[in-house]
Structure formats: C-alpha cells, structure tokens
C-alpha atoms as a PDB file:
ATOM      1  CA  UNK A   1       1.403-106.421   0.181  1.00  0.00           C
ATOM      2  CA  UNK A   2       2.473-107.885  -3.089  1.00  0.00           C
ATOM      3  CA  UNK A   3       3.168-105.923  -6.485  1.00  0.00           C
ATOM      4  CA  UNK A   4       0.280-103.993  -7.820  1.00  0.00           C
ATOM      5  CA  UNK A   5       0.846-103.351 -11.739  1.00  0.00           C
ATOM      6  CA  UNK A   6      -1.928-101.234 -12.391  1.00  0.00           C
ATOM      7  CA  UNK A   7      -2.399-100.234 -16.205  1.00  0.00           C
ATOM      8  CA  UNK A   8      -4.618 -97.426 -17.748  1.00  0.00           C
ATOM      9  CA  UNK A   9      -6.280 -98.264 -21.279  1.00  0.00           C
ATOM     10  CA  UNK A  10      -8.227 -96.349 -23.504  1.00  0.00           C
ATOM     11  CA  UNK A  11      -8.695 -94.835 -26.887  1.00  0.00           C
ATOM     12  CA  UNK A  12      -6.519 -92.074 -28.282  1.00  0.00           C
ATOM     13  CA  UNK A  13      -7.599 -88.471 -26.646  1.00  0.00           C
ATOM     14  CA  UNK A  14      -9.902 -90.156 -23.628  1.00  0.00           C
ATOM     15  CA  UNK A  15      -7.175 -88.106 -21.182  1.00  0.00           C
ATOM     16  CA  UNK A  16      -5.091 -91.326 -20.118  1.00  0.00           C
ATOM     17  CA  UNK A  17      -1.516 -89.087 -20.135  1.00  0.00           C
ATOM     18  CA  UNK A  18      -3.381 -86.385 -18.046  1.00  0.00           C
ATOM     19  CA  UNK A  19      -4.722 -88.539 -15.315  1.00  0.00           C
ATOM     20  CA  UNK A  20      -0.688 -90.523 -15.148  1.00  0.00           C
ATOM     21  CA  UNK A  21       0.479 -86.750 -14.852  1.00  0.00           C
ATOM     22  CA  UNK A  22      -1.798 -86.099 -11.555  1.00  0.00           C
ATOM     23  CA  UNK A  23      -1.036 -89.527 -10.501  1.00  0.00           C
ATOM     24  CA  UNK A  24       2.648 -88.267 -10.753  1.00  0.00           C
ATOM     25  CA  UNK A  25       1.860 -84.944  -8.942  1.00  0.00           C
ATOM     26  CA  UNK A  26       0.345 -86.828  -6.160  1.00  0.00           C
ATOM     27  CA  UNK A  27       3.760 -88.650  -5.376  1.00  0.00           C
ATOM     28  CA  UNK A  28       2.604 -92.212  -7.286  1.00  0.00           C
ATOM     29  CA  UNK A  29       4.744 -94.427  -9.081  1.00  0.00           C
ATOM     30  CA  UNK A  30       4.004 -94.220 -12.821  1.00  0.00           C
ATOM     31  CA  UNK A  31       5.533 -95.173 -16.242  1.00  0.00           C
ATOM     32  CA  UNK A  32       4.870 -93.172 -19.749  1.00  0.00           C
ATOM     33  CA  UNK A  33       2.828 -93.776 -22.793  1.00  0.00           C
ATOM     34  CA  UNK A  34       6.114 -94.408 -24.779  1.00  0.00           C
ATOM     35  CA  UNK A  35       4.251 -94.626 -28.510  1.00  0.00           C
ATOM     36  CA  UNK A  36       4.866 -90.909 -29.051  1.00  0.00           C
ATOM     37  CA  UNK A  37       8.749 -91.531 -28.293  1.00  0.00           C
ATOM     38  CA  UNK A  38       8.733 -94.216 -30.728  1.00  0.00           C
ATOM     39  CA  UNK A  39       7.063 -91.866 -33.283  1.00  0.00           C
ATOM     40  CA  UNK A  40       9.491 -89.018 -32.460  1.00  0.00           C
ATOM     41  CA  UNK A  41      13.023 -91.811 -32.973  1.00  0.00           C
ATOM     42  CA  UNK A  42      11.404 -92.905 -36.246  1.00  0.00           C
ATOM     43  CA  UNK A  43      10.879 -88.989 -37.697  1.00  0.00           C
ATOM     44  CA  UNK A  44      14.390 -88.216 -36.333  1.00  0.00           C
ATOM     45  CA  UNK A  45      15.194 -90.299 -38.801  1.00  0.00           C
ATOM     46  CA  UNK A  46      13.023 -89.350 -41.649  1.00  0.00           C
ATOM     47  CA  UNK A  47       9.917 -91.292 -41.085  1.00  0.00           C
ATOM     48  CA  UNK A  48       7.146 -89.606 -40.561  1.00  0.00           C
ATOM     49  CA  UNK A  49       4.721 -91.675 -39.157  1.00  0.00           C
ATOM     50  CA  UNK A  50       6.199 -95.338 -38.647  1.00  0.00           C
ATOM     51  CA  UNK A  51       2.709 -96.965 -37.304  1.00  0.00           C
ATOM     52  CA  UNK A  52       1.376 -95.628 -40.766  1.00  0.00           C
ATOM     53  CA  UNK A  53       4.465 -96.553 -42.919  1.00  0.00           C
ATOM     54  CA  UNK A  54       5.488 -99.684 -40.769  1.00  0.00           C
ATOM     55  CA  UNK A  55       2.828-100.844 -38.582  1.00  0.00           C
ATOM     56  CA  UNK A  56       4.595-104.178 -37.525  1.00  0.00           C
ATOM     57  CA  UNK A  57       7.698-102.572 -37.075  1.00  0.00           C
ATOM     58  CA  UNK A  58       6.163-100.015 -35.035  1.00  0.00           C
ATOM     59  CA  UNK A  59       4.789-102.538 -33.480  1.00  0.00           C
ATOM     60  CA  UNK A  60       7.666-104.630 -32.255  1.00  0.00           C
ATOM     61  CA  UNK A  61       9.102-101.270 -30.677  1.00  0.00           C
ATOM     62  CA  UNK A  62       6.446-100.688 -28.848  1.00  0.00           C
ATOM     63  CA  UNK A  63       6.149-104.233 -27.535  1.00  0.00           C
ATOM     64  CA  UNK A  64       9.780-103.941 -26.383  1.00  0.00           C
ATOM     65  CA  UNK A  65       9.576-100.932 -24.528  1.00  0.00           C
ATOM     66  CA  UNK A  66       6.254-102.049 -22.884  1.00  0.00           C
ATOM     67  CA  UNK A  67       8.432-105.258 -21.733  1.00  0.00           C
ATOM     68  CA  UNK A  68      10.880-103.211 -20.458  1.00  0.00           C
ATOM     69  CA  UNK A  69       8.285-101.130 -18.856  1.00  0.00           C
ATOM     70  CA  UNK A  70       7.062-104.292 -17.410  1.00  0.00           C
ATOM     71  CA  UNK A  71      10.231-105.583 -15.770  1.00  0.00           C
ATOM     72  CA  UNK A  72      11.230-101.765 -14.454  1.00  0.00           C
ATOM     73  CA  UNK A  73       7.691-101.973 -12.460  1.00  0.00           C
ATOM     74  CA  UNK A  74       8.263-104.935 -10.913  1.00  0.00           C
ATOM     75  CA  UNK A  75      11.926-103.659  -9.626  1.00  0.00           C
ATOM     76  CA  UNK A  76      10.085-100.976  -8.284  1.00  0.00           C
ATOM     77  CA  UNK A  77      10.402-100.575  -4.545  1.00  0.00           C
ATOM     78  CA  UNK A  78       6.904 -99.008  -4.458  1.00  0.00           C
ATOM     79  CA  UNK A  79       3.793-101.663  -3.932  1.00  0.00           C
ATOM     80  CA  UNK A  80       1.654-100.157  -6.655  1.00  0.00           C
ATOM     81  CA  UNK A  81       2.954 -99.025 -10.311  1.00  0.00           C
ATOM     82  CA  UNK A  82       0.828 -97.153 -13.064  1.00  0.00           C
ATOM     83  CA  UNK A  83       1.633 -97.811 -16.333  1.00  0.00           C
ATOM     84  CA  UNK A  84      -0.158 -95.859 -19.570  1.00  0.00           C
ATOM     85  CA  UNK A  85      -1.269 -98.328 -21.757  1.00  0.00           C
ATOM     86  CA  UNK A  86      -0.081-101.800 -21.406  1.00  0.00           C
ATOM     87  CA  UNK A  87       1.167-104.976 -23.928  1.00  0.00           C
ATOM     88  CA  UNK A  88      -1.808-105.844 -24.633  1.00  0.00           C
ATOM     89  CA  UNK A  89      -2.454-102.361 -26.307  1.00  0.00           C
ATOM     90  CA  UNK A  90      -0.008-103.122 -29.157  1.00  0.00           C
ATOM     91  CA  UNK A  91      -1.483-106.317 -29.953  1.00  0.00           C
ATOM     92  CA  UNK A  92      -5.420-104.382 -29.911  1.00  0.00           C
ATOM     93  CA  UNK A  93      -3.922-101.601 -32.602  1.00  0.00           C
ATOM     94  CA  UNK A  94      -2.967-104.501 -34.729  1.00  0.00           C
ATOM     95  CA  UNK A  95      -6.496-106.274 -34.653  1.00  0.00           C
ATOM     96  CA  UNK A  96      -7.694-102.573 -35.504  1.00  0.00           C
ATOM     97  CA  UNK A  97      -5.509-101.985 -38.419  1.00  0.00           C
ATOM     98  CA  UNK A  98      -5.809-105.244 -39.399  1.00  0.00           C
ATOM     99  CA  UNK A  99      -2.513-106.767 -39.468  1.00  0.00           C
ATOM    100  CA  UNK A 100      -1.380-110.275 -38.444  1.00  0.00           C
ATOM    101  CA  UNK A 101       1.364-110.639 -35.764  1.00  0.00           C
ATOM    102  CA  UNK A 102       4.016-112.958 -34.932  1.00  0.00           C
ATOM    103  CA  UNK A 103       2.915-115.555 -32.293  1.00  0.00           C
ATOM    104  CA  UNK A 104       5.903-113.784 -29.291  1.00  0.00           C
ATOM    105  CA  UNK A 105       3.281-110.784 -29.336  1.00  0.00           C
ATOM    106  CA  UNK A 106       0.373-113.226 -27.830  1.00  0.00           C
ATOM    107  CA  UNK A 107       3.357-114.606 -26.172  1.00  0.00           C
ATOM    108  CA  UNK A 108       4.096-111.611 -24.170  1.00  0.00           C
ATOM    109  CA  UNK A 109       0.814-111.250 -23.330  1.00  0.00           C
ATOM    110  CA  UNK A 110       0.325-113.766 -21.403  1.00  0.00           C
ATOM    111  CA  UNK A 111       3.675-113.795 -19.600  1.00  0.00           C
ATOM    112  CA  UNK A 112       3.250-110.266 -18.413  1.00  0.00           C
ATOM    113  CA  UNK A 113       0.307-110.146 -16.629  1.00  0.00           C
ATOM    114  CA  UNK A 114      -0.852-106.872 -14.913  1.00  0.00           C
ATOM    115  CA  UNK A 115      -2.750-106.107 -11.438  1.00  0.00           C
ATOM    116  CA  UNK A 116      -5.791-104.200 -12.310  1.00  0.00           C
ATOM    117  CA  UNK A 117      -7.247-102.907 -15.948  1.00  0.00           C
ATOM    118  CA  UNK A 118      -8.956 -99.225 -15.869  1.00  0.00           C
ATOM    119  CA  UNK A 119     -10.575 -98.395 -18.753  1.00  0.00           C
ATOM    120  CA  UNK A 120     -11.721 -95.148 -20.128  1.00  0.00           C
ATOM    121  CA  UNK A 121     -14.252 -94.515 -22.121  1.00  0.00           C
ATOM    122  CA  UNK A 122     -14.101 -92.316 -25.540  1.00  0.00           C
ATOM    123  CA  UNK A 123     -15.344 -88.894 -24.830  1.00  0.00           C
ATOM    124  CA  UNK A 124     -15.892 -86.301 -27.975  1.00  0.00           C
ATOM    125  CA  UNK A 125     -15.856 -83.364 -25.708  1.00  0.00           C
ATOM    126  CA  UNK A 126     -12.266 -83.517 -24.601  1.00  0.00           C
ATOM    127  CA  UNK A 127     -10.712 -85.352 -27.674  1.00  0.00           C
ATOM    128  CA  UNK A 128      -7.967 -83.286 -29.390  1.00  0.00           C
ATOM    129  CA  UNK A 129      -6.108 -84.652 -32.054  1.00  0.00           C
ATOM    130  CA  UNK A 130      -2.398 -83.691 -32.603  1.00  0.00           C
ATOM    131  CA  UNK A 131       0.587 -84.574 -34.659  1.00  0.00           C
ATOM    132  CA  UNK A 132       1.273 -88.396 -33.009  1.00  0.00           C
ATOM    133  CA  UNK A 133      -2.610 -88.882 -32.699  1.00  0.00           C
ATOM    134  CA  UNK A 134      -3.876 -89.413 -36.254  1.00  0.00           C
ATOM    135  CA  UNK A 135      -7.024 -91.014 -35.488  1.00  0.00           C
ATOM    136  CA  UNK A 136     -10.549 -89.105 -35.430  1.00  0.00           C
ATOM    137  CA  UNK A 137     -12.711 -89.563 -32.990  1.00  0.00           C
ATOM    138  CA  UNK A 138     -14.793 -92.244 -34.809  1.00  0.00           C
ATOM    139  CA  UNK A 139     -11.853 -94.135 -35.169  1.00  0.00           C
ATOM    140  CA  UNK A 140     -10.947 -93.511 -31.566  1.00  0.00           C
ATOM    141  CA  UNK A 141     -14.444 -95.171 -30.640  1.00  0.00           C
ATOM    142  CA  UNK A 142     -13.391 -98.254 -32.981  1.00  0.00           C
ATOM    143  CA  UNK A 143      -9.974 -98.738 -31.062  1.00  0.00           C
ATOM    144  CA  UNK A 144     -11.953 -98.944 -27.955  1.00  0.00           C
ATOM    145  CA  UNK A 145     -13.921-101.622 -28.867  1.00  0.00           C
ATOM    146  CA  UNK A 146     -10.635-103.756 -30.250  1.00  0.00           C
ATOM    147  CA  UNK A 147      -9.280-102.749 -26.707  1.00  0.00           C
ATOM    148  CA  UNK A 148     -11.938-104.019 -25.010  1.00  0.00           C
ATOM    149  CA  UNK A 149     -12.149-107.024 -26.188  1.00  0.00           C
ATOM    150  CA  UNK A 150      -8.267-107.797 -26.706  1.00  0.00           C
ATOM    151  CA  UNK A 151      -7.988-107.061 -22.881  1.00  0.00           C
ATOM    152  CA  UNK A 152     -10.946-109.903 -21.937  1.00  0.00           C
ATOM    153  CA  UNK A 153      -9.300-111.833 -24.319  1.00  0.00           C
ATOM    154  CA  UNK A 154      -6.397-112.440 -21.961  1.00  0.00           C
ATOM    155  CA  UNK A 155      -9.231-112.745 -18.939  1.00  0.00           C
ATOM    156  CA  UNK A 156      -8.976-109.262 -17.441  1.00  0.00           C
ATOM    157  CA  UNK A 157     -12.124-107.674 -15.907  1.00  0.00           C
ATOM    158  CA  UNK A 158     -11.722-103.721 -17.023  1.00  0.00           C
ATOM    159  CA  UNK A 159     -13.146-101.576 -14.604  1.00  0.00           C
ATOM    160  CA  UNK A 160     -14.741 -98.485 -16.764  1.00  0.00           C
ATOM    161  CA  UNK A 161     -13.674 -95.298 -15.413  1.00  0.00           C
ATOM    162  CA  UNK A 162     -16.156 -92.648 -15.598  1.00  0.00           C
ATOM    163  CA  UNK A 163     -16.513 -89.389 -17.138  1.00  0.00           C
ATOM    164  CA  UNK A 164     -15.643 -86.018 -15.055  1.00  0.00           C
ATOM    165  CA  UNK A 165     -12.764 -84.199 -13.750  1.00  0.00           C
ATOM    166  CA  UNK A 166      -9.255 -85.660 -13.396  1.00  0.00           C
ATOM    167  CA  UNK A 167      -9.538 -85.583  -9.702  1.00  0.00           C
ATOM    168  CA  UNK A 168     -12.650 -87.198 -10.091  1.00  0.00           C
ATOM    169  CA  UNK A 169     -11.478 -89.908 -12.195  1.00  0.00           C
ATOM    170  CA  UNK A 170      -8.487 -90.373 -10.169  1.00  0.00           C
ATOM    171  CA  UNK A 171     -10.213 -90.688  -6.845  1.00  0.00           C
ATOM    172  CA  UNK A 172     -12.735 -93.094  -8.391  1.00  0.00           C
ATOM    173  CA  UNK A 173      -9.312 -95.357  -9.340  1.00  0.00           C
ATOM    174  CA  UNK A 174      -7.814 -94.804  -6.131  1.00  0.00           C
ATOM    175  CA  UNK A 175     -11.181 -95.755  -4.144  1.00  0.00           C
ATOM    176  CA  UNK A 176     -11.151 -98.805  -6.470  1.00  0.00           C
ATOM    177  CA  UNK A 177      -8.173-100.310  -5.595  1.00  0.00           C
ATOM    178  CA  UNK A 178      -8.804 -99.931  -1.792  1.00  0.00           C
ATOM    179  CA  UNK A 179     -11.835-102.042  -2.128  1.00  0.00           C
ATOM    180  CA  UNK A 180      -9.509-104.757  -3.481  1.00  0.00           C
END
C-alpha cells in the first residue's frame, strides 16, 4: 500500500486539533497544527502576535515547518499520516489577509502533494476563540471560503466532513478512506 498523507483543513475553531487528538488516542499516526508554536516562539520573544505584526514572516515559518512536516510523514513507517492543516493553508491565510507571496510558496505547493483533503465546515456552535485564534466567527467563515478554493486551486477534491460528534466525524473519515 503506498503512502497515504492525509491532511485535515478547516477554519479556525471548526474542531480540527480535537478530531487529530482522537485520531492520536486511537493509535494513528498524526502531526500537529504547529501555527500556535510559531505564535508562542515569536511572544517568547516579545511579539505578540507575529501573523498580525508580520504576516509574511509568519508566514515563511509556517511554510517551513509544514515542509518539514511533510518530509517527517513520508519517513513514517506507518501507511497513512494525518497532518492538521497542510501547505496549502499558509498560502489560503495570505489570499485572506491579502498579502502577496514569494513565488517558492506556490512552489511548495505543488511539490508537496498530499493523499486525501477533509474539510470541515465552520460551525458557530462549537467555535471558541482564544489567545492564538483572533478571528471571529465571521471571519472564520471567510477563511473557509479562501481555503476552499486555494485547495482546488492545486486540483484537490475536498471531501466535506460533516457536522456531529468527534467519533462521528472521525468514523465518517475513516469509512472514507476505505472506500478509496
């Protein structure tokens, strides 16, 4: 069976983290959101919120460490790999804010190319916004859209998870890549 490099996407607060925890729990293979690490280096040394301050800065870290991410999975001596949020993300948060990128951000894009795309939707009910998630929910919904389409962009069919429980959500993934 070859490599499966499976990513979850979604908005801020649409319970991404939770559902890589279970996966976790359940004995999978899974790799981080690493955004809120970045955010924590950068106030360690007295920025407070470097995507704010320093978007393409930010940016560049983030794009690193999703590389790295990248290369880790496929060294991986397990045939599937979760990964919260993949390269593609960084380059999405950009269109949303607005700022223009160097060209070795499209770049790594299309040389890292992933297995499978789940998306999930933005849901008000469990959104909770924290010190690394600055975004309201309105803006949450906007990010989706940018993700959404940055993903196709690259020619990646999303597969939409749906609403309900974290076992539910997770089952619904796992079912999904059996019928591959």
């Amino acid at each position: 069976m070859p490599k499966e490099i499976v990513v979850i996407i979604g908005g801020p607060g649409t319970g991404k983290t939770t559902i890589i925890d279970e996966l976790v729990n359940r004995g999978y293979c899974c790799y981080p959101e690493i955004s809120r690490e970045v955010t924590a280096e950068a106030k360690k040394q007295g920025i407070e919120q470097l995507f704010l301050e320093n978007p393409l800065l930010f940016s560049e870290l983030l794009l690193e460490g999703r590389k790295r991410q990248f290369r880790s999975a496929l060294e991986e001596p397990h045939d599937l790999v979760f990964l919260d949020r993949g390269i593609p993300d960084v380059l999405a948060y950009m269109h949303y804010i607005g700022d223009a990128y160097p060209p070795f951000f499209d770049q790594a894009c299309r040389e890292h190319t992933y297995t499978r795309i789940f998306i999930l939707p933005p849901w008000q009910e469990i959104y909770i916004s924290d010190a690394e998630r600055y975004e309201n929910f309105e803006q949450a919904k906007l990010i989706y859209g940018h993700l959404t389409e940055t993903y196709r962009g690259y020619g990646y069919d999303l597969i939409e998870v749906p609403k309900g429980s974290v076992d539910e959500r997770i089952d619904f993934i796992l079912s999904s890549l059996d019928q591959k």
